[in-house]
Protein backbone atom coordinates (compact mmCIF):
# COMPACT_ATOMS: atom_id res chain seq x y z
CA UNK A 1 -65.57 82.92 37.10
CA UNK A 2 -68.12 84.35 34.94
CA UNK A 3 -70.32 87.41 35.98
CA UNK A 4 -74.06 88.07 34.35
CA UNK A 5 -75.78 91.20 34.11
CA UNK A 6 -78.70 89.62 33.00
CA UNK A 7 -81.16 90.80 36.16
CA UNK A 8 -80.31 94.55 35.82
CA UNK A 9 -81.83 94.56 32.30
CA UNK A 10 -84.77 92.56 34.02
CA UNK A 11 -84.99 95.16 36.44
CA UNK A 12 -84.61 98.40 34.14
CA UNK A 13 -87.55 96.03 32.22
CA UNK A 14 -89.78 95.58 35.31
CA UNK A 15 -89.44 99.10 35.85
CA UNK A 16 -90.44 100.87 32.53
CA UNK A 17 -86.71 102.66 32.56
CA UNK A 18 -85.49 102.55 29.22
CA UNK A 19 -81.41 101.87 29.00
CA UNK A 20 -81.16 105.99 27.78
CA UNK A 21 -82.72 106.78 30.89
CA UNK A 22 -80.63 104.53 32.84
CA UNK A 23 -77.42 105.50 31.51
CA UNK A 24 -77.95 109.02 32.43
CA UNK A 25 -79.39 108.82 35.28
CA UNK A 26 -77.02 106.44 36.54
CA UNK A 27 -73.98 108.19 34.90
CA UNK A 28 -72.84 105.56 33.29
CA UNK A 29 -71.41 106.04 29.77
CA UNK A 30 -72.16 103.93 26.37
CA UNK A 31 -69.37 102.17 26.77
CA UNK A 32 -69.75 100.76 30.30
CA UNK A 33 -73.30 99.85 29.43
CA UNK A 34 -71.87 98.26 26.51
CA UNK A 35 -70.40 96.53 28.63
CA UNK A 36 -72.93 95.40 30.96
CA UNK A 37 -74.87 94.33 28.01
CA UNK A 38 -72.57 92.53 26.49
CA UNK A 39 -71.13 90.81 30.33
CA UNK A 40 -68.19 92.18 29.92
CA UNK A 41 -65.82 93.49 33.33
CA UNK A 42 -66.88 96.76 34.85
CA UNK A 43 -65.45 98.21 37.44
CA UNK A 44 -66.73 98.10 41.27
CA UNK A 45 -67.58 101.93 41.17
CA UNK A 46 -69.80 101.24 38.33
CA UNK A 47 -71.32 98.39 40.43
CA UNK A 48 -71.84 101.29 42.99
CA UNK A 49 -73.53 103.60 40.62
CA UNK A 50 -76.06 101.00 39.87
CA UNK A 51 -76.56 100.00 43.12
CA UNK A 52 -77.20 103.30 44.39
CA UNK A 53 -79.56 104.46 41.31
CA UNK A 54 -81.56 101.21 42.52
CA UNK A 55 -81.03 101.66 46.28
CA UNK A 56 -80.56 97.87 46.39
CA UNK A 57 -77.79 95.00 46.73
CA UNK A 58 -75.59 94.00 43.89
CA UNK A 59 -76.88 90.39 43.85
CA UNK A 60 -79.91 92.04 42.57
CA UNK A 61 -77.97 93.62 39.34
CA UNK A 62 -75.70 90.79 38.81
CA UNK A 63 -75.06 87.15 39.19
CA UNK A 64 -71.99 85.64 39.59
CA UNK A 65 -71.22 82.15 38.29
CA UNK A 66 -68.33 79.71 39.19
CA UNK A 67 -66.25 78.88 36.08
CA UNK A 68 -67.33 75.17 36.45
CA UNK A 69 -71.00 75.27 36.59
CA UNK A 70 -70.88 78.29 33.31
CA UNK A 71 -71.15 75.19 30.87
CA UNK A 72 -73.96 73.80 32.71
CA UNK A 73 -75.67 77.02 32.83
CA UNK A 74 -75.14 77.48 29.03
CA UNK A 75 -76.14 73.83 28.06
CA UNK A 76 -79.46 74.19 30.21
CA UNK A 77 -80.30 77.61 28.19
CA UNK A 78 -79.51 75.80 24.94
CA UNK A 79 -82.05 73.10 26.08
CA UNK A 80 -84.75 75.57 27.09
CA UNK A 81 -84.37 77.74 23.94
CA UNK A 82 -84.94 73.96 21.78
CA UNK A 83 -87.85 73.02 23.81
CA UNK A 84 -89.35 76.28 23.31
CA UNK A 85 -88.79 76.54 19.71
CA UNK A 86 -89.91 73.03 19.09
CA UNK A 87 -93.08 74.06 21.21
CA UNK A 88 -93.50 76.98 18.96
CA UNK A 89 -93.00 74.51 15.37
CA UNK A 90 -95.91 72.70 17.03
CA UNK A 91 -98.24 75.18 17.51
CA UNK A 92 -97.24 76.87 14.21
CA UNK A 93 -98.17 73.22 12.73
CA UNK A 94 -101.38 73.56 14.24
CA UNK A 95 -102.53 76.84 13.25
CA UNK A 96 -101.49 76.39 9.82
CA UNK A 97 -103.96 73.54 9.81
CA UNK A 98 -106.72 75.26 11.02
């Protein structure tokens, strides 16, 4: 089992709260958000300290992902990131022929 953070740092980003902000408000300490950035295990109380600073759920902070379908969630990132970037060679082709 693999656990993402990924949509709290979305959130603090929708929201204009910078991660110094967050971490005191929130009380959580470098290394927890550390951490969090990093997906590393936190502890449930943390979990509640988020939730509460957001007054929301903790699906909406974190994602859980079964151990099997991880790979497929990596390989399917991999592929967006190369289609992007070969999008982005294009258009850099383009504009240095303009």
């Amino acid at each position: 089992m693999k656990v993402e953070y990924n949509k709290l740092f979305e959130k603090l980003k929708a929201e204009g709260i910078t991660q110094a902000v967050f971490k005191k408000n929130a009380n959580i300490n470098s290394g927890t958000l550390n951490k969090l950035l990093h997906n590393g295990n936190v502890t449930t109380e943390t979990i509640c300290r988020i939730c509460d600073y957001f007054h929301c759920m903790p699906d909406e902070v974190m994602e859980w992902i079964p151990e099997m379908d991880y790979p497929e969630k990596i390989k399917a990132k991999q592929q967006a990131r190369a289609e992007l970037e070969a999008q982005i060679a294009e258009l850099q082709a383009k504009l240095k022929n303009l």
